[in-house]
Protein backbone atom coordinates (compact mmCIF):
# COMPACT_ATOMS: atom_id res chain seq x y z
CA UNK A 1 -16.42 7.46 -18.54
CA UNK A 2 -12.56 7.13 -17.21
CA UNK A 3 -10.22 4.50 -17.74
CA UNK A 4 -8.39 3.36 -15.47
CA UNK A 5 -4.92 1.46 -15.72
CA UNK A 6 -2.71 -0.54 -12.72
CA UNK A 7 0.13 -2.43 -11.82
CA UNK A 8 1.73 -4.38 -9.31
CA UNK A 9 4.87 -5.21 -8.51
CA UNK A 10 7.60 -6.94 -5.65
CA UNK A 11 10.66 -8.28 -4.24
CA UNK A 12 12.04 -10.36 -1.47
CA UNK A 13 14.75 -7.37 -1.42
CA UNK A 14 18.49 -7.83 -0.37
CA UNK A 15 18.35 -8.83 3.32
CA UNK A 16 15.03 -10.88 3.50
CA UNK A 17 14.70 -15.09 2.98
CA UNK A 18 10.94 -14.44 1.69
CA UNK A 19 8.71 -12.43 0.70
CA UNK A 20 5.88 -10.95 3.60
CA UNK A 21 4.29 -8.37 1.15
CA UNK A 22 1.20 -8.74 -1.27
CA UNK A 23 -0.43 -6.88 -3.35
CA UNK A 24 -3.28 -6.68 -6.03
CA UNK A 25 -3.78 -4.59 -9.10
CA UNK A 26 -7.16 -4.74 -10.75
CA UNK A 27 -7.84 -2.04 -13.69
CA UNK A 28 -11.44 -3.36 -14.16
CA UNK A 29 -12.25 -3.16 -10.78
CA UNK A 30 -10.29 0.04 -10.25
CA UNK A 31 -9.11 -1.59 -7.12
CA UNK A 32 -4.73 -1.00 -5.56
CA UNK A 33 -4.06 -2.83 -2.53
CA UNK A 34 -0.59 -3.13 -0.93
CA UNK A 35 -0.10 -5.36 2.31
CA UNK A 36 3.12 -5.98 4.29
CA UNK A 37 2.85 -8.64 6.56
CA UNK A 38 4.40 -8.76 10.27
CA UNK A 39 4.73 -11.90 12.73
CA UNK A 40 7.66 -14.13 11.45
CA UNK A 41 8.25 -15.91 7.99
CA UNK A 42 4.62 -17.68 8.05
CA UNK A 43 3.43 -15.34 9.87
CA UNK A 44 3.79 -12.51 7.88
CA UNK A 45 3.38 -14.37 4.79
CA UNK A 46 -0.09 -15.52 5.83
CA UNK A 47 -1.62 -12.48 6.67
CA UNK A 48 -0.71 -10.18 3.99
CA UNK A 49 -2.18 -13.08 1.37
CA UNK A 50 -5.33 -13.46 3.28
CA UNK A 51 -5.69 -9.86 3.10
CA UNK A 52 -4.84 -10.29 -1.34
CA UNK A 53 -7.21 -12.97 -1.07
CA UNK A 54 -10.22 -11.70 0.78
CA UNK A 55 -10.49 -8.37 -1.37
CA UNK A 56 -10.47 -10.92 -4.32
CA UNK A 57 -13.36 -12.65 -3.01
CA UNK A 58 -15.71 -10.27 -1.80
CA UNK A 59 -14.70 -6.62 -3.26
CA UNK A 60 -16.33 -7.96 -6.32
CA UNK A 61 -19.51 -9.12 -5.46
CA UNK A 62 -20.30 -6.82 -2.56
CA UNK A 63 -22.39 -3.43 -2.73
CA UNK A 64 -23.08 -0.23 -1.12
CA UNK A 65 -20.43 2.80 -1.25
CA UNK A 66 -16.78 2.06 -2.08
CA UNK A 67 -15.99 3.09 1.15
CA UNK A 68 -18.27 0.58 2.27
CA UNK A 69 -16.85 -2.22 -0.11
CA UNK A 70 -13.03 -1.17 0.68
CA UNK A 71 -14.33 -1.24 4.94
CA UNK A 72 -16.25 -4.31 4.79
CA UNK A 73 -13.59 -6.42 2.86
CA UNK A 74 -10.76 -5.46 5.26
CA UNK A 75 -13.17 -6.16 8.47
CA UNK A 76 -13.45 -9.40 6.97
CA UNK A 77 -9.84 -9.75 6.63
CA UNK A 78 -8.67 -8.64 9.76
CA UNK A 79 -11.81 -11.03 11.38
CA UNK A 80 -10.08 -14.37 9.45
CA UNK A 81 -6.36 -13.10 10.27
CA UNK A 82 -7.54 -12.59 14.05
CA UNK A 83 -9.25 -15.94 14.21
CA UNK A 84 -6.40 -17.67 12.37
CA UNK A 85 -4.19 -16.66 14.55
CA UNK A 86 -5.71 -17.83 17.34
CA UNK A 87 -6.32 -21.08 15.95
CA UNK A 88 -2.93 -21.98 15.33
CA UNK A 89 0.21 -21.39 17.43
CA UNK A 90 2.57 -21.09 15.14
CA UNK A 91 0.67 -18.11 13.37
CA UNK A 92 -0.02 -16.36 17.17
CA UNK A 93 0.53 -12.42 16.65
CA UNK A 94 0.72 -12.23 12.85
CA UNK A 95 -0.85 -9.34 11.34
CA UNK A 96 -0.04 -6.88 8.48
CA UNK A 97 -0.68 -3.38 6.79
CA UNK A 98 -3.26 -2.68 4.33
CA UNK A 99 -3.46 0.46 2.15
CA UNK A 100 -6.05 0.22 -0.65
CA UNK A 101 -7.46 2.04 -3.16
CA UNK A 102 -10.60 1.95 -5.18
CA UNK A 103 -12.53 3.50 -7.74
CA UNK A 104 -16.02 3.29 -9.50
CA UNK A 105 -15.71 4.81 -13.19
CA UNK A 106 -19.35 3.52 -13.14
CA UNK A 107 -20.68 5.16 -9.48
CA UNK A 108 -18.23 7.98 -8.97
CA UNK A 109 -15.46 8.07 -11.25
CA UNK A 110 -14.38 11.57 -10.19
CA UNK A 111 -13.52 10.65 -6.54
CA UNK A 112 -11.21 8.01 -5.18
CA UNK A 113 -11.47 6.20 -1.70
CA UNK A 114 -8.22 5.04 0.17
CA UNK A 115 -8.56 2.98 3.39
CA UNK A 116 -5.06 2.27 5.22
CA UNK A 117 -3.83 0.38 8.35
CA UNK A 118 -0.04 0.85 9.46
CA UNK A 119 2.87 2.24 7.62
CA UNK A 120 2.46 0.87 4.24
CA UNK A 121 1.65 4.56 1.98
CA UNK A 122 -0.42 6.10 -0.88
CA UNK A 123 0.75 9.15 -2.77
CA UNK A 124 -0.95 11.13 -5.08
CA UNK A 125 1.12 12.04 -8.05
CA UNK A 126 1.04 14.28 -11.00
CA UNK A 127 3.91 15.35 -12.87
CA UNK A 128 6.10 17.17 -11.32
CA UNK A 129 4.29 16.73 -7.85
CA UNK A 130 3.47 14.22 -5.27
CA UNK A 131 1.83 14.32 -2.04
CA UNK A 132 1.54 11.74 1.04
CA UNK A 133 -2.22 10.90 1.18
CA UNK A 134 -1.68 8.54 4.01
CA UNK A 135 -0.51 9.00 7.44
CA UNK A 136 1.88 6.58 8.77
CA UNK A 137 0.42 4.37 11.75
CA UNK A 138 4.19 4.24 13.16
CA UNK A 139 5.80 5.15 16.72
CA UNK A 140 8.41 7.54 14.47
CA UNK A 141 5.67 9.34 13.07
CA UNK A 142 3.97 9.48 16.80
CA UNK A 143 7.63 10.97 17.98
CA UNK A 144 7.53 13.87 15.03
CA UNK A 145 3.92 14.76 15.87
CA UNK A 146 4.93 15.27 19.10
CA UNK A 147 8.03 17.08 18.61
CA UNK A 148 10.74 14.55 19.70
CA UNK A 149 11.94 14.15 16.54
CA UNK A 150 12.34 15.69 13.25
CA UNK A 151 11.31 14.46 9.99
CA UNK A 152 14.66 14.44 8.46
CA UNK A 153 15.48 11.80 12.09
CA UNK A 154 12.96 8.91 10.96
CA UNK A 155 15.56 6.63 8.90
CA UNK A 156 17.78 6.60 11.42
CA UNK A 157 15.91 6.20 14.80
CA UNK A 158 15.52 2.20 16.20
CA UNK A 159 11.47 2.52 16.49
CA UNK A 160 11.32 3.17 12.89
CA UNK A 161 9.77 -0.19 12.26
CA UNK A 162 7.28 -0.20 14.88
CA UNK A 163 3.70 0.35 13.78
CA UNK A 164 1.13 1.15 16.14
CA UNK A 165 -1.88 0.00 14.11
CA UNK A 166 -2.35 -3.28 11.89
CA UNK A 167 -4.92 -5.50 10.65
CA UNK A 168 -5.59 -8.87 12.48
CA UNK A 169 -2.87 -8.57 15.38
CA UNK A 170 -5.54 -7.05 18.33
CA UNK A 171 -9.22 -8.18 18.63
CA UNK A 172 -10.45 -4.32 16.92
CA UNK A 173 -9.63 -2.69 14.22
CA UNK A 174 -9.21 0.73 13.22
CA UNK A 175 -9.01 1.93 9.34
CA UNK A 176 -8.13 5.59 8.45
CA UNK A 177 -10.10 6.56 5.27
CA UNK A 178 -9.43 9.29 2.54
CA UNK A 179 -11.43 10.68 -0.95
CA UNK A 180 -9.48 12.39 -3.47
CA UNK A 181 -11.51 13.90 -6.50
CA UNK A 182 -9.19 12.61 -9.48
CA UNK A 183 -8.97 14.00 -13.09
CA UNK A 184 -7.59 11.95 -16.31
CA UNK A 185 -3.35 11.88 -15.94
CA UNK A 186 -3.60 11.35 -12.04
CA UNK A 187 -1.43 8.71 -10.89
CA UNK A 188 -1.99 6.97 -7.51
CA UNK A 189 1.53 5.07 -6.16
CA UNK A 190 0.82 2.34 -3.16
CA UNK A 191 3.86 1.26 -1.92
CA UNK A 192 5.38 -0.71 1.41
CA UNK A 193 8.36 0.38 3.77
CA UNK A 194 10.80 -1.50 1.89
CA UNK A 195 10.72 1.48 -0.77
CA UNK A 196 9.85 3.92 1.29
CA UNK A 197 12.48 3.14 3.68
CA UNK A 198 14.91 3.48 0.82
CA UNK A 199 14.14 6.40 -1.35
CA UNK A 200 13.06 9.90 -0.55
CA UNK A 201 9.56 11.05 -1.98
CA UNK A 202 11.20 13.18 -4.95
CA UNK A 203 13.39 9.97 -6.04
CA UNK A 204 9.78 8.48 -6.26
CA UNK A 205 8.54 11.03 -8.58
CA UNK A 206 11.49 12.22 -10.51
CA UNK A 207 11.01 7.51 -11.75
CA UNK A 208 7.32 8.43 -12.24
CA UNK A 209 7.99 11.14 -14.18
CA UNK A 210 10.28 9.81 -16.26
CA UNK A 211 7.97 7.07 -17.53
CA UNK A 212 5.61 9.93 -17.67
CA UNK A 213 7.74 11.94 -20.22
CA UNK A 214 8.89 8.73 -22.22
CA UNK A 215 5.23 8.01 -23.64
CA UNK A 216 2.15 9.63 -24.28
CA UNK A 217 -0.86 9.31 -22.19
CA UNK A 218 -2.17 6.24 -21.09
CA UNK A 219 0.92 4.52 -22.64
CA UNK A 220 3.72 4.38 -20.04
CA UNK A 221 4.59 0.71 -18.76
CA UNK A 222 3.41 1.08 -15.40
CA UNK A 223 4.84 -2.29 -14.54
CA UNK A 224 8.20 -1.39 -15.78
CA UNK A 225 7.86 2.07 -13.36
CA UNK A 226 6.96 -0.05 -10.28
CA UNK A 227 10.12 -2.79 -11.04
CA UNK A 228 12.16 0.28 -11.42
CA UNK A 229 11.91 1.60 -8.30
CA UNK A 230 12.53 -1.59 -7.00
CA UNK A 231 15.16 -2.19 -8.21
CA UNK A 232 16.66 1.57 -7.28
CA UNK A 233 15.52 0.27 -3.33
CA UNK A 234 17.61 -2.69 -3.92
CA UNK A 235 20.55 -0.72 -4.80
CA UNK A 236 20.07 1.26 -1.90
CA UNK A 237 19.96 -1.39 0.26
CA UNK A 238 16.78 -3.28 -0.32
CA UNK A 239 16.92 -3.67 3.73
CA UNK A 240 13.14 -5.18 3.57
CA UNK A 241 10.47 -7.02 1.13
CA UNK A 242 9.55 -3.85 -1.62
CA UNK A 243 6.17 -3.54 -3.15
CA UNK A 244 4.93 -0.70 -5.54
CA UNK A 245 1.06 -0.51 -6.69
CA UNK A 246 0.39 2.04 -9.54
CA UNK A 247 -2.75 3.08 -10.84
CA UNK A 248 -3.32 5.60 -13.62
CA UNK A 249 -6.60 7.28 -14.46
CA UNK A 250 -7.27 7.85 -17.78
């Protein structure tokens, strides 16, 4: 049976009074979750934790597929943001993005499941390689499927921070998912815009790999990768909240 080990990691960043992400990292559970919260400073704040919190709650305990576990805990999210929200003024239009990962060494521990909402990312990585698993729910990425921009234009155009799809901001909800067969030495890296938006993919792996190379396997300090990074998005700017989510199979 695999092993699997995670960690979790984030920052208010350089240019931000709090902090709108969450996150969770659970090895037993083989769960990743990374949520960036939109709709002002409690806003923002509130629905990425409800998100953290809900996945606590009822990943756990519920059964069926983990597609079906990942699905049903973020309908219940996005059902308690929505409702929230509509509750209370001062929480009116807060949502968030939710990329999260799971797997079963138990059911299926050769295959993991990846449900995402928004712009927040998961990348595959092994060493020397990494590849975008998730597509972002953004208006840039809209504009480069349609030709109006190029890919090297997204950092710098002014709807770069627009999503077009989030959890608990409309009345529906609609979740991308993605399985991935996985092998011992895979990494998985969830991560929001705040390091996205300041490093380039191979800056991401050339960190990875260098905890990669400075230990054996199973041994690197994935905690000290993820605050790493961070702290290389801070230099660069650190223009947003910055949250990193690593999970290692073993």
């Amino acid at each position: 049976m695999i092993k699997i080990r995670s960690a979790f990691a984030s920052d208010v960043g350089r240019r931000r009074s709090n902090n709108q992400d969450n996150g969770i990292a659970i090895s037993d559970l083989g769960l990743c979750l990374v949520a960036d919260g939109m709709g002002g400073h409690k806003g923002g704040e509130t629905a990425s934790k409800i998100v953290a919190e809900t996945f606590k709650e009822l990943y756990p305990v519920s059964s069926g597929s983990i597609l079906d576990r990942l699905e049903g805990a973020l309908q219940e999210a996005h059902r308690r943001i929505y409702s929230l929200s509509q509750k209370e003024e001062s929480l009116q239009g807060m949502g968030t993005t939710t990329t999260c990962l799971a797997i079963d060494p138990a059911q299926n521990p050769q295959q993991a499941i990846v449900v995402h909402v928004g712009d927040s990312r998961c990348y595959f990585l092994q060493k020397g390689a990494i590849w975008q698993v998730t597509r972002d729910h953004s208006l840039v990425q809209e504009k480069v499927r349609a030709g109006l921009i190029k890919r090297e234009q997204i950092k710098e155009d002014m709807m770069r921070n627009v999503i077009t799809r989030s959890v608990g901001f409309e009345p529906q909800i609609q979740m991308d998912s993605y399985a991935l067969s996985v092998h011992s030495g895979d990494w998985f890296l969830l991560c929001s815009d705040g390091l996205t938006g300041q490093l380039e993919d191979d800056e991401i792996l050339k960190i990875a790999d260098e905890f990669r190379s400075a230990s054996g396997p199973g041994s690197a300090d994935l905690e000290s990768c993820a605050r790493k990074l961070i702290a290389l998005a801070n230099e660069n700017g650190g223009d947003d909240n910055i949250s990193v989510g690593i999970l290692e199979i073993l």
